[in-house]
PDB file of N, CA and C in Angstrom:
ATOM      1  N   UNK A   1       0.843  -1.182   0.000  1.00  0.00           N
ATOM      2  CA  UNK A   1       0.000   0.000   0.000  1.00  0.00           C
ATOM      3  C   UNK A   1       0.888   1.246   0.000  1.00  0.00           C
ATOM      4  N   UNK A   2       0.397   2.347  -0.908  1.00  0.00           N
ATOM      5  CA  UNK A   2       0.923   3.296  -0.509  1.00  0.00           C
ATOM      6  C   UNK A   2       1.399   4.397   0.688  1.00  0.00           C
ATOM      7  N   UNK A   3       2.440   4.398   1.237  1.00  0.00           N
ATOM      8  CA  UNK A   3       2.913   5.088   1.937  1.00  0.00           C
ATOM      9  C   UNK A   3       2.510   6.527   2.137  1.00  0.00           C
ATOM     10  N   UNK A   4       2.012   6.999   1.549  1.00  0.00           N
ATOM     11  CA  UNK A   4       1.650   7.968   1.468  1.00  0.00           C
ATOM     12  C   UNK A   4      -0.024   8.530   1.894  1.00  0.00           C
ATOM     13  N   UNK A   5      -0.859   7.346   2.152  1.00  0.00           N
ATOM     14  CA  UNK A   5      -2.094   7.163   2.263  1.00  0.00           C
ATOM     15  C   UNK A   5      -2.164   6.927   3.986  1.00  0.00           C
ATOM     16  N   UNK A   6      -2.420   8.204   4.944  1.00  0.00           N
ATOM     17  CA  UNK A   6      -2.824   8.029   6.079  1.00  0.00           C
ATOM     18  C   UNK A   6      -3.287   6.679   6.481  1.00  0.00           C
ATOM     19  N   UNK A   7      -2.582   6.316   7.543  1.00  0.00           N
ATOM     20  CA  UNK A   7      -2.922   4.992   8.307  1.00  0.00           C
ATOM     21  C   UNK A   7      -4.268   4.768   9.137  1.00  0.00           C
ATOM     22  N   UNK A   8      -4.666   6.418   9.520  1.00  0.00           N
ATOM     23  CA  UNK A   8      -6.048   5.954  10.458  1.00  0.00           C
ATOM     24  C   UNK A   8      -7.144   6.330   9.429  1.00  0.00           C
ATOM     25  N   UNK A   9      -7.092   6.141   8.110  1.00  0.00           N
ATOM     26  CA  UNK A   9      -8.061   5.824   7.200  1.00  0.00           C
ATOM     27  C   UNK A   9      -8.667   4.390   7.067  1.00  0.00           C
ATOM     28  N   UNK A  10     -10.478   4.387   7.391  1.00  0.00           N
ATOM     29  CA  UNK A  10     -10.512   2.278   6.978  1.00  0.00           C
ATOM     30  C   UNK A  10      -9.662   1.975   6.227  1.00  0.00           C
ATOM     31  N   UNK A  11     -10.166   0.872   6.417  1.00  0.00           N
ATOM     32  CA  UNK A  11      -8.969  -0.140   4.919  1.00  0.00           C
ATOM     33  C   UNK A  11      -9.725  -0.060   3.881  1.00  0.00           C
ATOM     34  N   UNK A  12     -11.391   0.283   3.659  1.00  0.00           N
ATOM     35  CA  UNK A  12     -11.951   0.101   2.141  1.00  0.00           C
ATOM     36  C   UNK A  12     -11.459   1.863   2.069  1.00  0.00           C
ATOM     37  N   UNK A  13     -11.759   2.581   2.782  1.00  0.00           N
ATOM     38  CA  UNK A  13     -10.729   3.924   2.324  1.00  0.00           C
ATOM     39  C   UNK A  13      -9.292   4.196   1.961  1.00  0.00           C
ATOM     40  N   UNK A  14      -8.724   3.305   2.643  1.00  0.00           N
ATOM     41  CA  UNK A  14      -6.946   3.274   1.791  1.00  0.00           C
ATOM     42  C   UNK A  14      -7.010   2.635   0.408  1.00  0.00           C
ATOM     43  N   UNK A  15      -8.015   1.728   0.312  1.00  0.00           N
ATOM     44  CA  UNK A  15      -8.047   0.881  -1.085  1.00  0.00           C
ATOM     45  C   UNK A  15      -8.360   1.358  -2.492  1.00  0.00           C
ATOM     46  N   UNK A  16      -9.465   2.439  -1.632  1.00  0.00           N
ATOM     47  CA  UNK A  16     -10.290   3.309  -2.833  1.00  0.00           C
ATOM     48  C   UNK A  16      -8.982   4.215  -3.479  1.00  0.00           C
ATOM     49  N   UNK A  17      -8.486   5.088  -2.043  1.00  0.00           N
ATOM     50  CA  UNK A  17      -7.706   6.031  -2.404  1.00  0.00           C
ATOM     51  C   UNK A  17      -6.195   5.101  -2.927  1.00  0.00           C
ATOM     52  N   UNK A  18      -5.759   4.089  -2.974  1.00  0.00           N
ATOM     53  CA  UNK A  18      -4.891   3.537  -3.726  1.00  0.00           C
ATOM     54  C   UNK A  18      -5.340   3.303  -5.218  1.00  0.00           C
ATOM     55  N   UNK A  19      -6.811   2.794  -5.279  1.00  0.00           N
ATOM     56  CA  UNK A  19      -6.966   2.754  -6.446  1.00  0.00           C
ATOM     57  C   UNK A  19      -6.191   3.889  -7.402  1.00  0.00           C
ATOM     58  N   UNK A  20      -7.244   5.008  -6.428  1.00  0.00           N
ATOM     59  CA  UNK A  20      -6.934   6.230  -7.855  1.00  0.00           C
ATOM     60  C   UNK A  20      -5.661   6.862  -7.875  1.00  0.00           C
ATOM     61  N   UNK A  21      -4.846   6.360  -6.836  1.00  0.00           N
ATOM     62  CA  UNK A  21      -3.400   6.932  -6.731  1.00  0.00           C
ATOM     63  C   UNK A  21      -2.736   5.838  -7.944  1.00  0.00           C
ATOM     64  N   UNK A  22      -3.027   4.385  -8.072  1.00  0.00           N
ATOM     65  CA  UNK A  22      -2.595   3.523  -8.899  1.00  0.00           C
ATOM     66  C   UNK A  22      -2.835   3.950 -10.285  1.00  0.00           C
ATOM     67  N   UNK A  23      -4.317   4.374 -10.264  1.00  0.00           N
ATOM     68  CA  UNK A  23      -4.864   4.986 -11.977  1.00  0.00           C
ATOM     69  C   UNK A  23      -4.122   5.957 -12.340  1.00  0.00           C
ATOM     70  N   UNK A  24      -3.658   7.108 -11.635  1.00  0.00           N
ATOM     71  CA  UNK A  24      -2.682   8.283 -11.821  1.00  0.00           C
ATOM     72  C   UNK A  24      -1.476   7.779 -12.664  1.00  0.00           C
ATOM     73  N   UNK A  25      -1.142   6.438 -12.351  1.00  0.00           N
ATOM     74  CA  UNK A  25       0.481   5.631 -13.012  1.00  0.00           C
ATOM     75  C   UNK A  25      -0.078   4.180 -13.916  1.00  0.00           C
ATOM     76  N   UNK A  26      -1.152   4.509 -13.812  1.00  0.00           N
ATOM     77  CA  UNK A  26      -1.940   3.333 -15.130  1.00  0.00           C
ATOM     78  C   UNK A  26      -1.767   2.441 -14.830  1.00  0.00           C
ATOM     79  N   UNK A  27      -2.042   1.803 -13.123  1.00  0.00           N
ATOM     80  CA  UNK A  27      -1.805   0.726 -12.823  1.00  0.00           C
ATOM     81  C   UNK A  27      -3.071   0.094 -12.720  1.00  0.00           C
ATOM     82  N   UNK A  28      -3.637  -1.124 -13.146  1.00  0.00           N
ATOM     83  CA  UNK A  28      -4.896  -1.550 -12.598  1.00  0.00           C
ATOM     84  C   UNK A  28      -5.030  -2.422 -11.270  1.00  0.00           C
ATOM     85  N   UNK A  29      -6.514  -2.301 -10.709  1.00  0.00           N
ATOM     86  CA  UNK A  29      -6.626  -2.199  -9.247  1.00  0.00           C
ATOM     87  C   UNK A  29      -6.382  -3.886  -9.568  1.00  0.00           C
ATOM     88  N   UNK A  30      -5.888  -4.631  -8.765  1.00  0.00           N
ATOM     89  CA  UNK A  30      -5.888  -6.237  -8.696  1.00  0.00           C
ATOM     90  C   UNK A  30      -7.211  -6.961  -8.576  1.00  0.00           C
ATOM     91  N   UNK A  31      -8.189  -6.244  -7.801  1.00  0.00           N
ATOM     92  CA  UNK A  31      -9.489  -6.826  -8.491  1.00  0.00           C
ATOM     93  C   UNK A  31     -10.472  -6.159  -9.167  1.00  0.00           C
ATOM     94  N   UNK A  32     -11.169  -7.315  -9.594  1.00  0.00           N
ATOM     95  CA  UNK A  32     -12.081  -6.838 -11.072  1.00  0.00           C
ATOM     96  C   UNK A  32     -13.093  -5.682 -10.619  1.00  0.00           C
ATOM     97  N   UNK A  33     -12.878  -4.684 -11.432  1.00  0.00           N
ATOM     98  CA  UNK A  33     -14.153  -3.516 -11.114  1.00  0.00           C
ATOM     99  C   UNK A  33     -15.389  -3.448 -11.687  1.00  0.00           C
ATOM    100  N   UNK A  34     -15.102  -4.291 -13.124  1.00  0.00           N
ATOM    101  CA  UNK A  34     -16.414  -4.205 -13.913  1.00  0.00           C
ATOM    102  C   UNK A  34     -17.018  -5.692 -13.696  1.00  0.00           C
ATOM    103  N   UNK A  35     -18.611  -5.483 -14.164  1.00  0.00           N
ATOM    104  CA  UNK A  35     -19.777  -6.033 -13.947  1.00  0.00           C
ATOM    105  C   UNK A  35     -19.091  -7.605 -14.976  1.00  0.00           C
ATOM    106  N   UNK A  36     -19.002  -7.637 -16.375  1.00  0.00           N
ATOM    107  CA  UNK A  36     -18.340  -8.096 -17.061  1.00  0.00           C
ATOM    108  C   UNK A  36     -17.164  -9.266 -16.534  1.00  0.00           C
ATOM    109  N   UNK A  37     -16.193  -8.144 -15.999  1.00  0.00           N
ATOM    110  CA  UNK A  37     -14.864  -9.005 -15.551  1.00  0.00           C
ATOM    111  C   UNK A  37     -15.106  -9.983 -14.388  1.00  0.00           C
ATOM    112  N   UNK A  38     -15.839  -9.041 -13.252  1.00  0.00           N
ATOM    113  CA  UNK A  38     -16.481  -9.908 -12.273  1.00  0.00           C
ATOM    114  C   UNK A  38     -17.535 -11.153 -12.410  1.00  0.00           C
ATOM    115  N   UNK A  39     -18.093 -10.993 -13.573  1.00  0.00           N
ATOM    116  CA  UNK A  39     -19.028 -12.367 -13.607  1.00  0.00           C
ATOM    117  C   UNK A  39     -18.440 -13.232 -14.276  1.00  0.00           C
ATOM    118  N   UNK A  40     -17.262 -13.173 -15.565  1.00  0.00           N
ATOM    119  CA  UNK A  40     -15.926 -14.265 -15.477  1.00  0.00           C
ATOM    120  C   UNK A  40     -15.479 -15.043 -15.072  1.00  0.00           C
ATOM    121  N   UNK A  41     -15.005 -13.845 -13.823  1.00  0.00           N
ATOM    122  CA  UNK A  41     -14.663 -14.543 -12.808  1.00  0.00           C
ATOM    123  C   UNK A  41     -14.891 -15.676 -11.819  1.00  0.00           C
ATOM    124  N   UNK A  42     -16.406 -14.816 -11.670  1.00  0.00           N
ATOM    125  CA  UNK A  42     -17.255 -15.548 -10.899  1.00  0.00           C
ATOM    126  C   UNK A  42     -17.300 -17.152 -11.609  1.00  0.00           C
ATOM    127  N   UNK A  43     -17.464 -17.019 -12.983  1.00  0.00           N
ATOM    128  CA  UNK A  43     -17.452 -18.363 -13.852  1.00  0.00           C
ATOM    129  C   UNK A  43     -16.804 -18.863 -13.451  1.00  0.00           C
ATOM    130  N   UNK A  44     -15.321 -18.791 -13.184  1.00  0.00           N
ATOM    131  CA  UNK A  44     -13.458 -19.391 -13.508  1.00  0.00           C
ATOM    132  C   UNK A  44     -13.600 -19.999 -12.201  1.00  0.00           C
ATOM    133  N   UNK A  45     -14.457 -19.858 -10.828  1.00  0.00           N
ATOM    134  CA  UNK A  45     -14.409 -20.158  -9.401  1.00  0.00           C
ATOM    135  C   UNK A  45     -15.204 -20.985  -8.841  1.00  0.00           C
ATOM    136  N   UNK A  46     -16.596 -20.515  -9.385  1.00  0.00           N
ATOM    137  CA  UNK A  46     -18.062 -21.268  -9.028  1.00  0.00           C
ATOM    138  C   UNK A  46     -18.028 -22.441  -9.385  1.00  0.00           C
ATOM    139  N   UNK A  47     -18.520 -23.695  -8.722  1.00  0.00           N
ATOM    140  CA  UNK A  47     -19.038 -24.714  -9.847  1.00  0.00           C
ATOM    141  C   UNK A  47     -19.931 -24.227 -10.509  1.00  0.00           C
ATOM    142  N   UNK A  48     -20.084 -25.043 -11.437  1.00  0.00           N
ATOM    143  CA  UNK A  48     -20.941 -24.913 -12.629  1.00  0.00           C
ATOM    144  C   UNK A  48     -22.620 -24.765 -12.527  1.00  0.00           C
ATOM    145  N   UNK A  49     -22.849 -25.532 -11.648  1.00  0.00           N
ATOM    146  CA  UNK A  49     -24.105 -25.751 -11.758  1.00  0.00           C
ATOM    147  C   UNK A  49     -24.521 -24.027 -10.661  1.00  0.00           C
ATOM    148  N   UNK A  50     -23.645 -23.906  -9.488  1.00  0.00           N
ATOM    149  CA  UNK A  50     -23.902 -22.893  -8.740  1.00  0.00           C
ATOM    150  C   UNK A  50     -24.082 -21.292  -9.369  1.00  0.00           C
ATOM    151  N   UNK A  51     -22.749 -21.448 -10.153  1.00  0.00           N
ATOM    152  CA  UNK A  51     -22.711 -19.954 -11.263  1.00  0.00           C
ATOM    153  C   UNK A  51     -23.850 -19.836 -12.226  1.00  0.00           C
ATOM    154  N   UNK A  52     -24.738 -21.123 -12.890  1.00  0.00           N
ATOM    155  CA  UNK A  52     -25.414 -21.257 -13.487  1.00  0.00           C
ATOM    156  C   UNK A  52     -27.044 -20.946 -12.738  1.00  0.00           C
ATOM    157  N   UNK A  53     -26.864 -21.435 -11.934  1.00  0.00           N
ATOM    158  CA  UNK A  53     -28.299 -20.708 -10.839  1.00  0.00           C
ATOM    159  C   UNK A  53     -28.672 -19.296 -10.371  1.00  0.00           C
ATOM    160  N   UNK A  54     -27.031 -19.009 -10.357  1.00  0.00           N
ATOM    161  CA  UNK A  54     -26.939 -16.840  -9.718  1.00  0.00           C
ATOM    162  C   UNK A  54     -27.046 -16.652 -11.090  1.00  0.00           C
ATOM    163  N   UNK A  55     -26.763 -17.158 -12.079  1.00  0.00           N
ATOM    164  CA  UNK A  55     -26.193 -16.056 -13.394  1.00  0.00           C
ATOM    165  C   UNK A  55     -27.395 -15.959 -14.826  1.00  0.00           C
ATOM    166  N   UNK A  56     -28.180 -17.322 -14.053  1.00  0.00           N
ATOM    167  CA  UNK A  56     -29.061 -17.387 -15.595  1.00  0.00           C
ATOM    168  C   UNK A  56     -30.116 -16.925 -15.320  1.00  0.00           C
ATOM    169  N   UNK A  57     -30.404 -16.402 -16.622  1.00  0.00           N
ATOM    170  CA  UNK A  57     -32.007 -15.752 -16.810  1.00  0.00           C
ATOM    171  C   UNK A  57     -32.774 -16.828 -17.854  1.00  0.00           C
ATOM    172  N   UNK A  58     -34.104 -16.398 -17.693  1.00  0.00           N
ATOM    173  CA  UNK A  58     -34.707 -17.093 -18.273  1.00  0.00           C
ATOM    174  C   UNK A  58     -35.381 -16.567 -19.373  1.00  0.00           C
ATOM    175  N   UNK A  59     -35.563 -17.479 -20.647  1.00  0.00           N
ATOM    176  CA  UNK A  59     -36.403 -18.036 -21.839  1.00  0.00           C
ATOM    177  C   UNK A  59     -35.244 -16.844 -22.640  1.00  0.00           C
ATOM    178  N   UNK A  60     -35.645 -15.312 -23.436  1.00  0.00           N
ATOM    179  CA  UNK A  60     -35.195 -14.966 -24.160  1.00  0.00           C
ATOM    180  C   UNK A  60     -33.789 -13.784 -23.181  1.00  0.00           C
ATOM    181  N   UNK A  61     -33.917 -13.893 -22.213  1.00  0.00           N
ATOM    182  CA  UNK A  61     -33.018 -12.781 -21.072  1.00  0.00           C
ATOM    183  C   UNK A  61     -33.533 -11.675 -21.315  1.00  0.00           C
ATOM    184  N   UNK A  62     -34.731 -11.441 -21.374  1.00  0.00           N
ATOM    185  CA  UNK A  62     -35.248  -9.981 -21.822  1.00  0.00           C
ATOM    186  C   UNK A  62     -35.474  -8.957 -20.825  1.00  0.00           C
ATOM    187  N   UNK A  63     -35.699 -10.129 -19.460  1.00  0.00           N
ATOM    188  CA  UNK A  63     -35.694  -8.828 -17.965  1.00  0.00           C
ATOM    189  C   UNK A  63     -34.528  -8.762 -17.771  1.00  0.00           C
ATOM    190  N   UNK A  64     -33.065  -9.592 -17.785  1.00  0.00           N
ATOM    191  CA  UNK A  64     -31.483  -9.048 -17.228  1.00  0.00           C
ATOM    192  C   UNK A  64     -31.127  -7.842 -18.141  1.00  0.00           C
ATOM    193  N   UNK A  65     -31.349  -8.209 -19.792  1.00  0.00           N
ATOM    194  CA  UNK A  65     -31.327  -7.083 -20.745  1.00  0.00           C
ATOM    195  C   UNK A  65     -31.575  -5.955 -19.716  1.00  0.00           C
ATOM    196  N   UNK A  66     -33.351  -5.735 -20.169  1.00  0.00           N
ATOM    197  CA  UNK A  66     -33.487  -4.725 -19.390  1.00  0.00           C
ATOM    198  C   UNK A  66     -33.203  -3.519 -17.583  1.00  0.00           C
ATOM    199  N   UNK A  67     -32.846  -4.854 -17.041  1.00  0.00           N
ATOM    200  CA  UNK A  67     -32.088  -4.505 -15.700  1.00  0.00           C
ATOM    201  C   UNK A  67     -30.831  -3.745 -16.189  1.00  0.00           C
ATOM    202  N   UNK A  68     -29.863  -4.179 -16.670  1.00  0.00           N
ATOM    203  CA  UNK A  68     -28.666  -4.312 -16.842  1.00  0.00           C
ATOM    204  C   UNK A  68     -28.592  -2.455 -17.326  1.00  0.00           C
ATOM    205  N   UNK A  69     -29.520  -1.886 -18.734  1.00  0.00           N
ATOM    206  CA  UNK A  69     -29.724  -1.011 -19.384  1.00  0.00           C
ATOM    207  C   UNK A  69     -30.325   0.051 -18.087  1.00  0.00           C
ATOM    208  N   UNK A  70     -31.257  -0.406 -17.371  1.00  0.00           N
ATOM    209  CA  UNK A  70     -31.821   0.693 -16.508  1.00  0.00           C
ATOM    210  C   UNK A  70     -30.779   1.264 -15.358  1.00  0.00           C
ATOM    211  N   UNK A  71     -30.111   0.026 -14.770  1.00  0.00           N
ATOM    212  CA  UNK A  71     -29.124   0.203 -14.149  1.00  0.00           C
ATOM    213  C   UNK A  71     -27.496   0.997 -14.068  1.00  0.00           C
ATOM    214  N   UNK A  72     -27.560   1.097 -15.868  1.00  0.00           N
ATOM    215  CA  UNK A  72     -26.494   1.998 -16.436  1.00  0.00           C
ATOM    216  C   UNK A  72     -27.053   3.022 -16.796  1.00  0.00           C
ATOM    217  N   UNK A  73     -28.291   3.537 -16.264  1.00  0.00           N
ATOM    218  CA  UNK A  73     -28.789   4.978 -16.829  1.00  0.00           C
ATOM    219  C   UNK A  73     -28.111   5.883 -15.398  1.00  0.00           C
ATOM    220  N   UNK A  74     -28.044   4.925 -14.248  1.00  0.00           N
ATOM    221  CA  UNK A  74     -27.627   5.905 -12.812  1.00  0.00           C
ATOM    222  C   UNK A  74     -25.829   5.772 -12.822  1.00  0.00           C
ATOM    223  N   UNK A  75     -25.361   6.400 -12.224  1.00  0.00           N
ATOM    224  CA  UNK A  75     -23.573   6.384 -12.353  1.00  0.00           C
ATOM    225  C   UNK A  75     -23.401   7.075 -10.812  1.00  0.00           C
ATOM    226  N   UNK A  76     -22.328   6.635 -10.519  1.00  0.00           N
ATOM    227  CA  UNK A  76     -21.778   6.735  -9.260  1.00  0.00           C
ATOM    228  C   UNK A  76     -20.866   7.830  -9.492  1.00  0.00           C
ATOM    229  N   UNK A  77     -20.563   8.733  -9.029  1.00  0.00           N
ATOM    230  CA  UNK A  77     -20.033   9.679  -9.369  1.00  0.00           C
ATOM    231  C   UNK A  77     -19.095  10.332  -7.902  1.00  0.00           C
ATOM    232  N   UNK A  78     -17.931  10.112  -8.087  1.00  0.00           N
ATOM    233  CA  UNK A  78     -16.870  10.477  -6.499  1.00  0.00           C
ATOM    234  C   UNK A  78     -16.789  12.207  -6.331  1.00  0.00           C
ATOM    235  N   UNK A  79     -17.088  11.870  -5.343  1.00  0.00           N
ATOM    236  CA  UNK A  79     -17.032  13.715  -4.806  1.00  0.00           C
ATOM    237  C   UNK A  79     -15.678  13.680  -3.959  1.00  0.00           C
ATOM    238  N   UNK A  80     -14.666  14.074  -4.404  1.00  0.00           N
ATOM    239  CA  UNK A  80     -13.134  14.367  -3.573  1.00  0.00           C
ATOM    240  C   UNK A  80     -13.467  15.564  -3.040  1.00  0.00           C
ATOM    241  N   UNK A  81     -12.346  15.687  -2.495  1.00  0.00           N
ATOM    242  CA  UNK A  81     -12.443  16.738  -1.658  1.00  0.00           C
ATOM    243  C   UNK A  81     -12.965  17.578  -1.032  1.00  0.00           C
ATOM    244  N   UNK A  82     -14.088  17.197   0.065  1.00  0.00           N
ATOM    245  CA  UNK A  82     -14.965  17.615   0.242  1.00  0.00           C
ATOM    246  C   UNK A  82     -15.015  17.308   1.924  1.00  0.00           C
ATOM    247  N   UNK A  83     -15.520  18.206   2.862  1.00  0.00           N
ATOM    248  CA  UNK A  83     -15.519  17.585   4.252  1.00  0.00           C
ATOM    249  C   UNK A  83     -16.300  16.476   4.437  1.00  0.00           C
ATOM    250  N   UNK A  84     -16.305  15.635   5.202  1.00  0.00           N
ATOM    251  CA  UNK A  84     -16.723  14.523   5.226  1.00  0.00           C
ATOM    252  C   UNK A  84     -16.403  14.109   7.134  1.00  0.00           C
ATOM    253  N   UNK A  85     -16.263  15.448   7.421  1.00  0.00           N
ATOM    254  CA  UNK A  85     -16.113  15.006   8.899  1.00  0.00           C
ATOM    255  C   UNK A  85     -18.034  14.725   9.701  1.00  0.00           C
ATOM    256  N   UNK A  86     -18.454  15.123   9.254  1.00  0.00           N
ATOM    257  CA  UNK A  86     -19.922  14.889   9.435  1.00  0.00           C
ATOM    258  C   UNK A  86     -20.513  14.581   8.359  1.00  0.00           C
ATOM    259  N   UNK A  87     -20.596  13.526   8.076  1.00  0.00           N
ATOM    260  CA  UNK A  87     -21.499  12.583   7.378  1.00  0.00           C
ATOM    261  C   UNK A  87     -22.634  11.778   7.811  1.00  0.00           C
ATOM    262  N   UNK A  88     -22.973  11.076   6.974  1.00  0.00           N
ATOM    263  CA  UNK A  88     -24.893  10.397   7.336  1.00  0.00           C
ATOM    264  C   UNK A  88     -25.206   9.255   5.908  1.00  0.00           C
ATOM    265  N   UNK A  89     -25.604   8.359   6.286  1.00  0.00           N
ATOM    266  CA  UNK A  89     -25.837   7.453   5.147  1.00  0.00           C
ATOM    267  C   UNK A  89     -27.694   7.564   4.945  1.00  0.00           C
ATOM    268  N   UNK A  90     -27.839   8.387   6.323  1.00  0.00           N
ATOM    269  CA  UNK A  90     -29.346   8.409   6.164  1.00  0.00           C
ATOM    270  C   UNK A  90     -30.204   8.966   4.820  1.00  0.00           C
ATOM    271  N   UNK A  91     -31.363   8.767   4.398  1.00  0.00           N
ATOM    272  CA  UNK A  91     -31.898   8.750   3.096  1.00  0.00           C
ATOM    273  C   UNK A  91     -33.639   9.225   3.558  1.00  0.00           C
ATOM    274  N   UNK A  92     -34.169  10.066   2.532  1.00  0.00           N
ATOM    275  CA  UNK A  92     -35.417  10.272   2.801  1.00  0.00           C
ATOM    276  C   UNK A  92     -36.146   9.432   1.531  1.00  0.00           C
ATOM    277  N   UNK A  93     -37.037   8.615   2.331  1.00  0.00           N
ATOM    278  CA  UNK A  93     -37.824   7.682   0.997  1.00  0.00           C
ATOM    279  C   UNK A  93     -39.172   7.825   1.309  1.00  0.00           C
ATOM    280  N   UNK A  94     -39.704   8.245   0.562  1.00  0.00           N
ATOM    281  CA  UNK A  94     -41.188   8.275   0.285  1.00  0.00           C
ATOM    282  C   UNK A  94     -41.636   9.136   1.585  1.00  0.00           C
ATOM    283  N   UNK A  95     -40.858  10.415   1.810  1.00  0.00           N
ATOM    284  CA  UNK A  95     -41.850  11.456   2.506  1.00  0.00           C
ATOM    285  C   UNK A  95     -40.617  10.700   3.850  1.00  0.00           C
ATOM    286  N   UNK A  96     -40.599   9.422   4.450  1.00  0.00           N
ATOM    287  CA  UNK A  96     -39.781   9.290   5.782  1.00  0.00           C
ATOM    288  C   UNK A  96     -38.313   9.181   5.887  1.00  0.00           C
ATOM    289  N   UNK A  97     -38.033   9.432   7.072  1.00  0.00           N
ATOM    290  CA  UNK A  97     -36.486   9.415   7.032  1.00  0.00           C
ATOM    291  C   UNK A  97     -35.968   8.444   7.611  1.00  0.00           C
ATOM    292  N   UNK A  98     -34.666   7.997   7.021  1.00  0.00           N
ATOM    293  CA  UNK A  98     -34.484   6.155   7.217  1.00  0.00           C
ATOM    294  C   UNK A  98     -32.699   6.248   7.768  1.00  0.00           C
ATOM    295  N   UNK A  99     -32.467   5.672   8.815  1.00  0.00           N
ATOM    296  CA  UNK A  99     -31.268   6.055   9.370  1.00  0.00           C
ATOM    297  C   UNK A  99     -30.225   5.089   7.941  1.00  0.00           C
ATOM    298  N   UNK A 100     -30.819   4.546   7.286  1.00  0.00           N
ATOM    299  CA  UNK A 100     -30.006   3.702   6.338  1.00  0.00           C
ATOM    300  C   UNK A 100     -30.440   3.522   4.868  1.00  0.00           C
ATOM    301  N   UNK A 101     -29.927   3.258   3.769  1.00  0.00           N
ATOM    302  CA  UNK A 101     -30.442   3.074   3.022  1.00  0.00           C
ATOM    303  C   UNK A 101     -31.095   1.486   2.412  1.00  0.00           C
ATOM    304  N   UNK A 102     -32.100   1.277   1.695  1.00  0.00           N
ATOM    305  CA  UNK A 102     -33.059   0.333   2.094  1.00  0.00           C
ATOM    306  C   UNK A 102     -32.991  -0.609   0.461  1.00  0.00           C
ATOM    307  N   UNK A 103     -32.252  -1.726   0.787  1.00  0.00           N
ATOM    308  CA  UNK A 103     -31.490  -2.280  -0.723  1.00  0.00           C
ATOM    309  C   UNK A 103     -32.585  -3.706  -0.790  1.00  0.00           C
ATOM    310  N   UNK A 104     -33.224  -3.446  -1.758  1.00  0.00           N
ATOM    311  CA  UNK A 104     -33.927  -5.006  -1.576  1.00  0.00           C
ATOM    312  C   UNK A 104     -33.974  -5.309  -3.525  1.00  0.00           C
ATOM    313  N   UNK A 105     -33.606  -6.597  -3.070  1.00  0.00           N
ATOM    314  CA  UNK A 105     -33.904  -7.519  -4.916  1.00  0.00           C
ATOM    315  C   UNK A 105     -34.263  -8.845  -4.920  1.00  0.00           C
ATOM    316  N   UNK A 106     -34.823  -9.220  -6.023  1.00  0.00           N
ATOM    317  CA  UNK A 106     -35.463 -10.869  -5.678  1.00  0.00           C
ATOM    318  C   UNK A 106     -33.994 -11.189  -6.046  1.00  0.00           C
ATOM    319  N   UNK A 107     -34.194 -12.480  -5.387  1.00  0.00           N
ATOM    320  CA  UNK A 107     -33.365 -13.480  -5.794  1.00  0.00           C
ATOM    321  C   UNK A 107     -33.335 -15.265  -5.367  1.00  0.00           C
ATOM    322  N   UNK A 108     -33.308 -16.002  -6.447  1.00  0.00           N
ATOM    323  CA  UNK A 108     -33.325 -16.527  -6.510  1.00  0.00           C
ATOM    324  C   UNK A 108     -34.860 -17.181  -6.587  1.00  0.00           C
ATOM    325  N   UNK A 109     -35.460 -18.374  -5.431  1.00  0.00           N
ATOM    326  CA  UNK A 109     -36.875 -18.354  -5.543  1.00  0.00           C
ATOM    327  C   UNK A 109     -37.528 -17.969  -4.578  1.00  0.00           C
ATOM    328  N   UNK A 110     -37.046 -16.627  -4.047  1.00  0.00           N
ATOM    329  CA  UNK A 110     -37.439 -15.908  -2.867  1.00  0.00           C
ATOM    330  C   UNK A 110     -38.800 -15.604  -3.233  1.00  0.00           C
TER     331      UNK A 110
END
């Protein structure tokens, strides 16, 4: 890790900020960032039948299509430099306020 990256930062915060200190010298991060590389992967590790249960869609894939497309309409976008000594993960949804944000997806034969 870079030396240069404060020690009483988490560790997913030294990682991030190594990333982009690595991208600065065109180094790539050691693990996979994209959706793509990661489900590969996921192939090269999983048995077969297991990767084949998380990964397949059914009859023509016309709802992953469409997931996949709606999901690349939003982008994550890094705000540097910015105070961050008071922060909040809290979120207002539907009029209430939620100390967290509220992640739900089917899966599998839930």
């Amino acid at each position: 890790m870079n030396t240069n990256i404060p020690s009483q930062l988490s560790g997913a915060m030294q990682y991030q900020l190594q990333v982009y200190f690595n991208g600065t010298q065109n180094i790539k991060p050691q693990r996979p960032v994209s959706f793509e590389v990661l489900e590969q992967k996921a192939s090269e590790v999983m048995n077969p039948e297991a990767f084949g249960y998380i990964a397949g869609s059914a009859d023509a894939e016309t709802t992953t299509c469409n997931n996949k497309k709606a999901f690349n309409y939003w982008q994550i976008v890094s705000r540097m430099m910015r105070d961050v000594s008071q922060r909040s993960i809290a979120i207002k949804l539907f009029g209430m306020q939620l100390p967290t944000p509220v992640l739900l997806a089917p899966v599998g034969v839930l």
